[in-house]
PDB file of N, CA and C in Angstrom:
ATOM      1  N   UNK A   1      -0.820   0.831   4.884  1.00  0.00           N
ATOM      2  CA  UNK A   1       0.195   1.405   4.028  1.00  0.00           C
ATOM      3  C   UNK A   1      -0.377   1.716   2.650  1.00  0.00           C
ATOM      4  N   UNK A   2      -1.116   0.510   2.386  1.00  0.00           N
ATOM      5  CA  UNK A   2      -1.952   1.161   0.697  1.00  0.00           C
ATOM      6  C   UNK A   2      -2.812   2.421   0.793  1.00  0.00           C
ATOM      7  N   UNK A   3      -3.483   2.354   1.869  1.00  0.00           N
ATOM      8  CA  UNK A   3      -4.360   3.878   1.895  1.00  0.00           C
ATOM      9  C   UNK A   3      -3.591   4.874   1.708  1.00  0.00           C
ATOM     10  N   UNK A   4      -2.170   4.985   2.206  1.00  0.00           N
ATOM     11  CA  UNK A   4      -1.552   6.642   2.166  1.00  0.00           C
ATOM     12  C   UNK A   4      -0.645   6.308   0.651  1.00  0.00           C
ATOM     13  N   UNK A   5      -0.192   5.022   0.225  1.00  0.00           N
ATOM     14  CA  UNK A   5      -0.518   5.424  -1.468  1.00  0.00           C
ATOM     15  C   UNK A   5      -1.602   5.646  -1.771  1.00  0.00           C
ATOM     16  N   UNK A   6      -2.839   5.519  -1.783  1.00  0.00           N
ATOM     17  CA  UNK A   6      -3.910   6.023  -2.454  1.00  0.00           C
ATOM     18  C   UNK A   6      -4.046   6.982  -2.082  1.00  0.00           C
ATOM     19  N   UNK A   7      -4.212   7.619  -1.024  1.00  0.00           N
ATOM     20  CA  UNK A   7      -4.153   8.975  -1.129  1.00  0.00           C
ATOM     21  C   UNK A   7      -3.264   9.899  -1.603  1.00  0.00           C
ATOM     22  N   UNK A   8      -1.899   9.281  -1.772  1.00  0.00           N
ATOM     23  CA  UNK A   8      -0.853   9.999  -1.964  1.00  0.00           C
ATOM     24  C   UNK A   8      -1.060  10.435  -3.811  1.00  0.00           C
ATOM     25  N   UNK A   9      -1.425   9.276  -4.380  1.00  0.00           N
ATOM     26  CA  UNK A   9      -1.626   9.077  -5.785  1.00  0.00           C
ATOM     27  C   UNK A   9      -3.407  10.080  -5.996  1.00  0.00           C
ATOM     28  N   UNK A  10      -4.115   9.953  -5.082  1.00  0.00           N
ATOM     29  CA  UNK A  10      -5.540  10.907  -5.436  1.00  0.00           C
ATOM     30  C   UNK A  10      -4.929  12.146  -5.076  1.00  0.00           C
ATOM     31  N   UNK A  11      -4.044  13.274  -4.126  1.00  0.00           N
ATOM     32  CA  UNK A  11      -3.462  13.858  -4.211  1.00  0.00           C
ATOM     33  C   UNK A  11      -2.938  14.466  -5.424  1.00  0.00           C
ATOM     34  N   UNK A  12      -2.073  13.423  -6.005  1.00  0.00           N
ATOM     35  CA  UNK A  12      -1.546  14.086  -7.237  1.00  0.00           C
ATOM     36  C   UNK A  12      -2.582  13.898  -8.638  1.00  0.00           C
ATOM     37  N   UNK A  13      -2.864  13.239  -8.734  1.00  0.00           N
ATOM     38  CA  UNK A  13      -3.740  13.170  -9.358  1.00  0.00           C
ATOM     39  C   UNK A  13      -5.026  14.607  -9.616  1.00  0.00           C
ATOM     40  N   UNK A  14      -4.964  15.197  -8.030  1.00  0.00           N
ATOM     41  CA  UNK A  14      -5.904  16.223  -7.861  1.00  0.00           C
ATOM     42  C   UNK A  14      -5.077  17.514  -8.484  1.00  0.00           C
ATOM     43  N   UNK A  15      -3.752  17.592  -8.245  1.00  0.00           N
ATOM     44  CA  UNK A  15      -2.960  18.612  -8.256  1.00  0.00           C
ATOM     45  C   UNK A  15      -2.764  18.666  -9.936  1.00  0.00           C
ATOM     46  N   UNK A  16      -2.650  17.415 -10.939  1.00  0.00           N
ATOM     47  CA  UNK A  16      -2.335  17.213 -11.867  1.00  0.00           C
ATOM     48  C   UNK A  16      -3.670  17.667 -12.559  1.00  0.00           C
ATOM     49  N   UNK A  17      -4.837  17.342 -12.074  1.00  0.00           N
ATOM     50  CA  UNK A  17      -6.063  17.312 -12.796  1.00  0.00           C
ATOM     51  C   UNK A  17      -6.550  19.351 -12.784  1.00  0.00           C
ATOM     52  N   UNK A  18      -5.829  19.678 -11.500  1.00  0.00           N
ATOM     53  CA  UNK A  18      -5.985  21.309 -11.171  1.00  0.00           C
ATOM     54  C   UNK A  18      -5.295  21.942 -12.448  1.00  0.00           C
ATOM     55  N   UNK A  19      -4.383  21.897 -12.373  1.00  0.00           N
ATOM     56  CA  UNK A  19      -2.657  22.270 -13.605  1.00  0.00           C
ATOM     57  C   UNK A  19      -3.553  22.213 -15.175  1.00  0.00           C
ATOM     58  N   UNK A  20      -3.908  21.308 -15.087  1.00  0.00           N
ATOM     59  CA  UNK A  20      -4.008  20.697 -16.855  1.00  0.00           C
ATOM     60  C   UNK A  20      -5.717  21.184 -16.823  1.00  0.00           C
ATOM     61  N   UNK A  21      -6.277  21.126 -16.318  1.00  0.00           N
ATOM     62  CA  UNK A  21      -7.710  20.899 -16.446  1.00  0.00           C
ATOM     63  C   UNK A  21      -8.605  22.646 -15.584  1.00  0.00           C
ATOM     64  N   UNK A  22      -8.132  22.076 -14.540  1.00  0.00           N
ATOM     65  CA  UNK A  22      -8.892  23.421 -13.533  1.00  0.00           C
ATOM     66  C   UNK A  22      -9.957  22.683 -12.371  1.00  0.00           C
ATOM     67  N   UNK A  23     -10.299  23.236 -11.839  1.00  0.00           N
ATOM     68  CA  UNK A  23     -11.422  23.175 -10.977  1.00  0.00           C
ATOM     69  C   UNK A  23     -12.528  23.747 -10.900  1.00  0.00           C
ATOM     70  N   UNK A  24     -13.893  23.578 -10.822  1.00  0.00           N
ATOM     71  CA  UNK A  24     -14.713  24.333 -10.983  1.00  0.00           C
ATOM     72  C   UNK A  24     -16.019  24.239 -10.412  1.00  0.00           C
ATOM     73  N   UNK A  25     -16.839  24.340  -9.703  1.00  0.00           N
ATOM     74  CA  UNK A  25     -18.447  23.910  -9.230  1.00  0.00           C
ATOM     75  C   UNK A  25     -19.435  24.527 -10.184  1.00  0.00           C
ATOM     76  N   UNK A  26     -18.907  25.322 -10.814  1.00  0.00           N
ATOM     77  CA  UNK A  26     -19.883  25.980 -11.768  1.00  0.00           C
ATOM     78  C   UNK A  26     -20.590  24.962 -13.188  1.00  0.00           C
ATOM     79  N   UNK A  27     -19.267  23.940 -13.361  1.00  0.00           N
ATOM     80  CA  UNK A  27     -19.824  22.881 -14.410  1.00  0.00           C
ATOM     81  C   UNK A  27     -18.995  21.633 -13.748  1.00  0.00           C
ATOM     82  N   UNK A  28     -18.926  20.463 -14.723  1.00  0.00           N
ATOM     83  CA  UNK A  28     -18.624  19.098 -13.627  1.00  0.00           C
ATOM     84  C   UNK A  28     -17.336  18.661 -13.992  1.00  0.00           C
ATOM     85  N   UNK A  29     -16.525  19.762 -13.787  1.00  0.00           N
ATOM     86  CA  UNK A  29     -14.909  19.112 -14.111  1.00  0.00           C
ATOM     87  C   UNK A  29     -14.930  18.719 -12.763  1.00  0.00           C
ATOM     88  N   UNK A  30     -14.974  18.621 -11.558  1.00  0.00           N
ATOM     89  CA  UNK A  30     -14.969  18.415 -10.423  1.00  0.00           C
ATOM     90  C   UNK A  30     -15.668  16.775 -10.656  1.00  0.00           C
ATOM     91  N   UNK A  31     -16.819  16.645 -11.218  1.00  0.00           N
ATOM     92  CA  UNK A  31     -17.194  15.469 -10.850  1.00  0.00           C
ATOM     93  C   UNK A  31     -16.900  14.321 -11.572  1.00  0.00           C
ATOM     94  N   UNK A  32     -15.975  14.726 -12.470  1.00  0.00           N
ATOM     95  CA  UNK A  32     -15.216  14.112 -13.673  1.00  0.00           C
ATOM     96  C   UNK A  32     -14.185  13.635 -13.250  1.00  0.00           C
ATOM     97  N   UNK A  33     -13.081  14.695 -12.106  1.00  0.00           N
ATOM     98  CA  UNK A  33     -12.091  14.529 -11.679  1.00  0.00           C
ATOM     99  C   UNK A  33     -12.275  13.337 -10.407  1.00  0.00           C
ATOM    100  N   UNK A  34     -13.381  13.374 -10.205  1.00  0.00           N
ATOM    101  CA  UNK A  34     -13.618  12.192  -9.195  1.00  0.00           C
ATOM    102  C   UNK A  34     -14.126  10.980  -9.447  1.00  0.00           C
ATOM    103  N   UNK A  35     -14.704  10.839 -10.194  1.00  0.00           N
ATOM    104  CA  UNK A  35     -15.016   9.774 -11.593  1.00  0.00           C
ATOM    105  C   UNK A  35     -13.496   8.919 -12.125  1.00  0.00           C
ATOM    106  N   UNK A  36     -12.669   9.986 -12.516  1.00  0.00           N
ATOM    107  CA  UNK A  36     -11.557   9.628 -12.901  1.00  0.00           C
ATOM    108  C   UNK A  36     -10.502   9.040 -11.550  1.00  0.00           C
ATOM    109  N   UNK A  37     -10.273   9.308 -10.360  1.00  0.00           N
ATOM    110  CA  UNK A  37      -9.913   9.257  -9.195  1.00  0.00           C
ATOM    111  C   UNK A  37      -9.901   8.020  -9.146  1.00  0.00           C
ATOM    112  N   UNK A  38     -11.784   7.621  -9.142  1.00  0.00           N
ATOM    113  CA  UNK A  38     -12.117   6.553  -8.606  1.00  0.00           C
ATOM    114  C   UNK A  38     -11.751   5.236  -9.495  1.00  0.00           C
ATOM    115  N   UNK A  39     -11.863   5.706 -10.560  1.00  0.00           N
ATOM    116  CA  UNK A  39     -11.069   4.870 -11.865  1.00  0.00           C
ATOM    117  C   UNK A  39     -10.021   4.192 -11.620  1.00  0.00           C
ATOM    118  N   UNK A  40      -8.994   5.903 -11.277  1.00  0.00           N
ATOM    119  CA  UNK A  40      -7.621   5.382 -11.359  1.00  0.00           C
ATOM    120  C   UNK A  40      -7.314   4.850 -10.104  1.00  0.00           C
ATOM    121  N   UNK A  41      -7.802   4.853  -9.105  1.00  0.00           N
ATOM    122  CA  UNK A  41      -7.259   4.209  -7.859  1.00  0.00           C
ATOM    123  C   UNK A  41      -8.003   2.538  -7.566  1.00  0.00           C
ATOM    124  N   UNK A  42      -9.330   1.666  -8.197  1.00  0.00           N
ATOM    125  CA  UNK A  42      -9.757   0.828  -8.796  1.00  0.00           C
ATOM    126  C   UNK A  42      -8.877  -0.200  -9.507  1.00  0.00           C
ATOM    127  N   UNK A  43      -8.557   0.834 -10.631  1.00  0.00           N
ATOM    128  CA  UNK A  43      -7.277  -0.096 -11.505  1.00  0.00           C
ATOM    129  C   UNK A  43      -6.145  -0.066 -11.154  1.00  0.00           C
ATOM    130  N   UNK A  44      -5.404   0.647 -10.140  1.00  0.00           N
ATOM    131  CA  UNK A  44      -4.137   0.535  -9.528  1.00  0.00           C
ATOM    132  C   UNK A  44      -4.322  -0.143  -8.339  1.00  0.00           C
ATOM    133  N   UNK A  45      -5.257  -0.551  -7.829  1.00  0.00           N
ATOM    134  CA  UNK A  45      -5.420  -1.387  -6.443  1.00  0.00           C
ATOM    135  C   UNK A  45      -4.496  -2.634  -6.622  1.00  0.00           C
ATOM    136  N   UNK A  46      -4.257  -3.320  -7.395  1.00  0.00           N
ATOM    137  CA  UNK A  46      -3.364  -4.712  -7.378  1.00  0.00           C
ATOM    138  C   UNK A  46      -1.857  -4.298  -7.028  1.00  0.00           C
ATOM    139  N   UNK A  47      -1.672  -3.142  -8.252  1.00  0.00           N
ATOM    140  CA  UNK A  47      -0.240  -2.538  -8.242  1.00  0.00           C
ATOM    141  C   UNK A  47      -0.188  -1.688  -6.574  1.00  0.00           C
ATOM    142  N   UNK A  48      -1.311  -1.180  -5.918  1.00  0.00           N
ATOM    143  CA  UNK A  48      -0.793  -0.818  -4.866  1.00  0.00           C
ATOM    144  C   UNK A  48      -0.802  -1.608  -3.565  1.00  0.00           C
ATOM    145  N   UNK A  49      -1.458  -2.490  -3.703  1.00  0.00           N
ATOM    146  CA  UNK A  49      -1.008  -3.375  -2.707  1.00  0.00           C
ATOM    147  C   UNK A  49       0.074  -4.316  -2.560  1.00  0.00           C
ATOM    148  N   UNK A  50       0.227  -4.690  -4.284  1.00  0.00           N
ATOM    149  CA  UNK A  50       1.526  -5.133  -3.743  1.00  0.00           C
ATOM    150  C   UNK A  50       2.730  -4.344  -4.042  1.00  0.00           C
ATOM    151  N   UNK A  51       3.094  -3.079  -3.949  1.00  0.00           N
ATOM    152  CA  UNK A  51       4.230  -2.240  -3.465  1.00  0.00           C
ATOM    153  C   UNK A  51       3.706  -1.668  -2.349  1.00  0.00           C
ATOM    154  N   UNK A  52       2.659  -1.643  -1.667  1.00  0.00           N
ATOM    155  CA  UNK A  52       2.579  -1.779  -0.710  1.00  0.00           C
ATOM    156  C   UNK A  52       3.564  -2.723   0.455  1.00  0.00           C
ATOM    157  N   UNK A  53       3.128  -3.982   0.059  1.00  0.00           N
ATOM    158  CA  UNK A  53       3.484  -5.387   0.311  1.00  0.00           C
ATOM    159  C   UNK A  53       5.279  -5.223   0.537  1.00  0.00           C
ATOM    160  N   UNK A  54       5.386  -4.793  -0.501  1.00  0.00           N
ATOM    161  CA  UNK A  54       6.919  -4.432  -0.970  1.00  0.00           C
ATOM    162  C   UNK A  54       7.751  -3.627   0.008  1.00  0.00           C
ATOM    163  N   UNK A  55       6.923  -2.571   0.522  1.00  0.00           N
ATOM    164  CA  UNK A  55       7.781  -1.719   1.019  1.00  0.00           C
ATOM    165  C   UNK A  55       7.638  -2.047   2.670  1.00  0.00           C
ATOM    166  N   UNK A  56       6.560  -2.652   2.755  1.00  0.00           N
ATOM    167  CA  UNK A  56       6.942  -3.022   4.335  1.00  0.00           C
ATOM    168  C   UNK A  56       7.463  -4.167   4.784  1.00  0.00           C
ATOM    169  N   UNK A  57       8.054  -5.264   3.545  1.00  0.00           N
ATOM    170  CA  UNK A  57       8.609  -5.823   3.954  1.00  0.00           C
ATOM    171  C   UNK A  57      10.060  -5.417   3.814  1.00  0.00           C
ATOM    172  N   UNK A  58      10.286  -4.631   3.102  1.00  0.00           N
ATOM    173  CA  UNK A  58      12.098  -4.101   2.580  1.00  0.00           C
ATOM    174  C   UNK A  58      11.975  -3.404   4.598  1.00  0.00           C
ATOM    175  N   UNK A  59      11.055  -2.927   4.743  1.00  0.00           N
ATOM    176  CA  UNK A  59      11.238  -1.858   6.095  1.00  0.00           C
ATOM    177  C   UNK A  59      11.514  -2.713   7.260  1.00  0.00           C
ATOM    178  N   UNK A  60      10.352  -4.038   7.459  1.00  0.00           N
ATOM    179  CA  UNK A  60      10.732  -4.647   8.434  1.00  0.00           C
ATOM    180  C   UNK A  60      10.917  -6.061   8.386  1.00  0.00           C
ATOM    181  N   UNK A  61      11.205  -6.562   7.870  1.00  0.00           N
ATOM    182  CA  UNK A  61      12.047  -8.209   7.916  1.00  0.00           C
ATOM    183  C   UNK A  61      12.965  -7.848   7.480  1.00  0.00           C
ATOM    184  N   UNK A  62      13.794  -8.459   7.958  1.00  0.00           N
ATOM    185  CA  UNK A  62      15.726  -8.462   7.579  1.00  0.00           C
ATOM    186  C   UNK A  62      15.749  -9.622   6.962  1.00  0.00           C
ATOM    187  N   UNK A  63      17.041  -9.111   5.742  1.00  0.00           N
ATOM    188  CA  UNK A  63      17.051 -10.077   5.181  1.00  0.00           C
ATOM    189  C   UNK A  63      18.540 -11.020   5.338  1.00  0.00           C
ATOM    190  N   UNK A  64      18.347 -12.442   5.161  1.00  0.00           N
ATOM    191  CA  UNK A  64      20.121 -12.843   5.679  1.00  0.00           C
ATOM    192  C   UNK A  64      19.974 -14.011   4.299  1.00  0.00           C
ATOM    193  N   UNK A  65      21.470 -13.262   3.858  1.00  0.00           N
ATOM    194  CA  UNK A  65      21.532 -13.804   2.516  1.00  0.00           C
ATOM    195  C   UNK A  65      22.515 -15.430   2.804  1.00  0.00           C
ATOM    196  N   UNK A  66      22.535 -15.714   4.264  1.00  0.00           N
ATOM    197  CA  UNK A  66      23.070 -17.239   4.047  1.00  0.00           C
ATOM    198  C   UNK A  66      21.874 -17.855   4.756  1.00  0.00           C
ATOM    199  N   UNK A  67      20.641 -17.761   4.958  1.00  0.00           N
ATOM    200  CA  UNK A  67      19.815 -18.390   5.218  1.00  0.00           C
ATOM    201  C   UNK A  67      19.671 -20.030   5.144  1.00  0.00           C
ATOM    202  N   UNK A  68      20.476 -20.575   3.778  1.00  0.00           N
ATOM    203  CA  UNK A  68      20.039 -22.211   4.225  1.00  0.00           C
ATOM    204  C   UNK A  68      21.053 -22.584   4.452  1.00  0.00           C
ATOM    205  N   UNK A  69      22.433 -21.757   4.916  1.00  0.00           N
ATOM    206  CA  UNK A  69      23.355 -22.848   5.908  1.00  0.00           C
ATOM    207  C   UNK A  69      23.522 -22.436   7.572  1.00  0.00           C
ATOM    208  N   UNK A  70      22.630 -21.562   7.522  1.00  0.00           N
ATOM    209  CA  UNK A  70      22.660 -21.050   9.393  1.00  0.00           C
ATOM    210  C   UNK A  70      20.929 -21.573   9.901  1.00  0.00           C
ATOM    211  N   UNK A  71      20.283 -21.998   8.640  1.00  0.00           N
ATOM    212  CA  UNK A  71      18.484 -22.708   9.558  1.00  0.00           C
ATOM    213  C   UNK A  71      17.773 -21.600   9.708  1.00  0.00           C
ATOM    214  N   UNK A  72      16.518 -21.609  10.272  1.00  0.00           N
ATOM    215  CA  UNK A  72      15.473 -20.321  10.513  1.00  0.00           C
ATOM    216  C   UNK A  72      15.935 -20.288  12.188  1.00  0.00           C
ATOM    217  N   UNK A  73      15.888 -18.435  12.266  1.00  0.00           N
ATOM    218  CA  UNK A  73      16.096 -17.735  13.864  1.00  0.00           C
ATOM    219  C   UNK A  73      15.163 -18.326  14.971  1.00  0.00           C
ATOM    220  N   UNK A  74      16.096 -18.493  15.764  1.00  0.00           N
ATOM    221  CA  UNK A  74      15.103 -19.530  17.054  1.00  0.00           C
ATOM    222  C   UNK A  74      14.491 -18.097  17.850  1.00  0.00           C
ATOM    223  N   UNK A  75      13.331 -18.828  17.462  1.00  0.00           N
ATOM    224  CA  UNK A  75      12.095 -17.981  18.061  1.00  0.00           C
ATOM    225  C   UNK A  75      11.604 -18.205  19.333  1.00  0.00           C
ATOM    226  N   UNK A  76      12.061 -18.881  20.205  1.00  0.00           N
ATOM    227  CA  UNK A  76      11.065 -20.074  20.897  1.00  0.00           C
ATOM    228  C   UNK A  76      10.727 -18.465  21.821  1.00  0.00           C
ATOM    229  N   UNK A  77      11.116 -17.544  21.711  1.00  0.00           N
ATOM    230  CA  UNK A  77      10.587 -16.469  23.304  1.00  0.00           C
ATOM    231  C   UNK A  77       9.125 -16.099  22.681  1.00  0.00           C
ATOM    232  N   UNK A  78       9.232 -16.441  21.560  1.00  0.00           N
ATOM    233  CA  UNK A  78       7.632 -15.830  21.049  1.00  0.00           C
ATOM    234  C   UNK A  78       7.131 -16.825  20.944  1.00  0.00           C
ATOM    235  N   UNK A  79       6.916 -17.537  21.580  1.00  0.00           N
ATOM    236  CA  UNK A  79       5.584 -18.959  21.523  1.00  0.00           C
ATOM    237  C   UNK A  79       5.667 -19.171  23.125  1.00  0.00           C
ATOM    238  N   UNK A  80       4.248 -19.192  23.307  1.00  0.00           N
ATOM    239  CA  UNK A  80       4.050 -19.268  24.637  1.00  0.00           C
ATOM    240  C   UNK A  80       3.311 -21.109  24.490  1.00  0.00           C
ATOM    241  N   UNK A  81       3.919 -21.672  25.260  1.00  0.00           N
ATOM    242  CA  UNK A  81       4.118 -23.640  25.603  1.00  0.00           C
ATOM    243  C   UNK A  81       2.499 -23.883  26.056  1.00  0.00           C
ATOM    244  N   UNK A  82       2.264 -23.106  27.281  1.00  0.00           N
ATOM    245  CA  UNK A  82       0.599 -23.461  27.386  1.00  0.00           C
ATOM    246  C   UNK A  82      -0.681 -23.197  26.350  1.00  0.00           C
ATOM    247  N   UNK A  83      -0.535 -22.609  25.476  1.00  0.00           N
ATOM    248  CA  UNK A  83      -1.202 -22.036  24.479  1.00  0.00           C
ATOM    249  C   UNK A  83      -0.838 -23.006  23.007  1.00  0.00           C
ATOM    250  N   UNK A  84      -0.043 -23.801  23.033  1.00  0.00           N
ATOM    251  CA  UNK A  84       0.505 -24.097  22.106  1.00  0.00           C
ATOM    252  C   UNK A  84      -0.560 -25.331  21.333  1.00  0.00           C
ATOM    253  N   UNK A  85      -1.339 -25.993  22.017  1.00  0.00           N
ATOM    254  CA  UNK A  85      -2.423 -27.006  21.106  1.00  0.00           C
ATOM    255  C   UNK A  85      -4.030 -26.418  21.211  1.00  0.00           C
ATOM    256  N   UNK A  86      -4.093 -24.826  21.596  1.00  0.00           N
ATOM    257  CA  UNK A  86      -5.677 -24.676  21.631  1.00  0.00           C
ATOM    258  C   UNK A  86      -5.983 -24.415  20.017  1.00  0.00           C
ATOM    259  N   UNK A  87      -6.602 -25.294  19.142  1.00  0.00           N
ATOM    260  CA  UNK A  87      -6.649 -24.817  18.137  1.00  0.00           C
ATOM    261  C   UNK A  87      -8.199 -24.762  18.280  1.00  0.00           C
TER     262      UNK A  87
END
């Protein structure tokens, strides 16, 4: 999930850096813009992993707001009994 924010964010970043700046092979705004990329996706790595973190848990754990007077959901179909002391 963090990779397609990072890409999603080097994306704009590319589109933003096109707009304001330009593109060019002829001199190194290109290698500036990737310099900078690598920067900004470096120093946003904490922030994107955890909204990362964030959004796949809002997606898949449910949440039950009376949790400590109904106990944790009996799981027992997902634990298999013969497997249960190979550590």
């Amino acid at each position: 999930m963090s990779y397609m924010l990072a890409v999603a964010l080097s994306v704009a970043s590319a589109i933003a850096w096109w707009v304001l700046i330009g593109f060019s092979l002829q001199d190194n705004r290109f290698v500036y813009w990737i310099i900078f990329n690598a920067l900004l996706l470096v120093s946003l790595q904490p922030w994107l992993m955890r909204f990362s973190r964030s959004l796949w848990l809002s997606w898949f754990v449910k949440y039950d707001p009376n949790w400590s007077s109904r106990g944790p959901m009996d799981v027992s179909e997902r634990i298999n009994k013969d497997q249960g002391d190979n550590w």
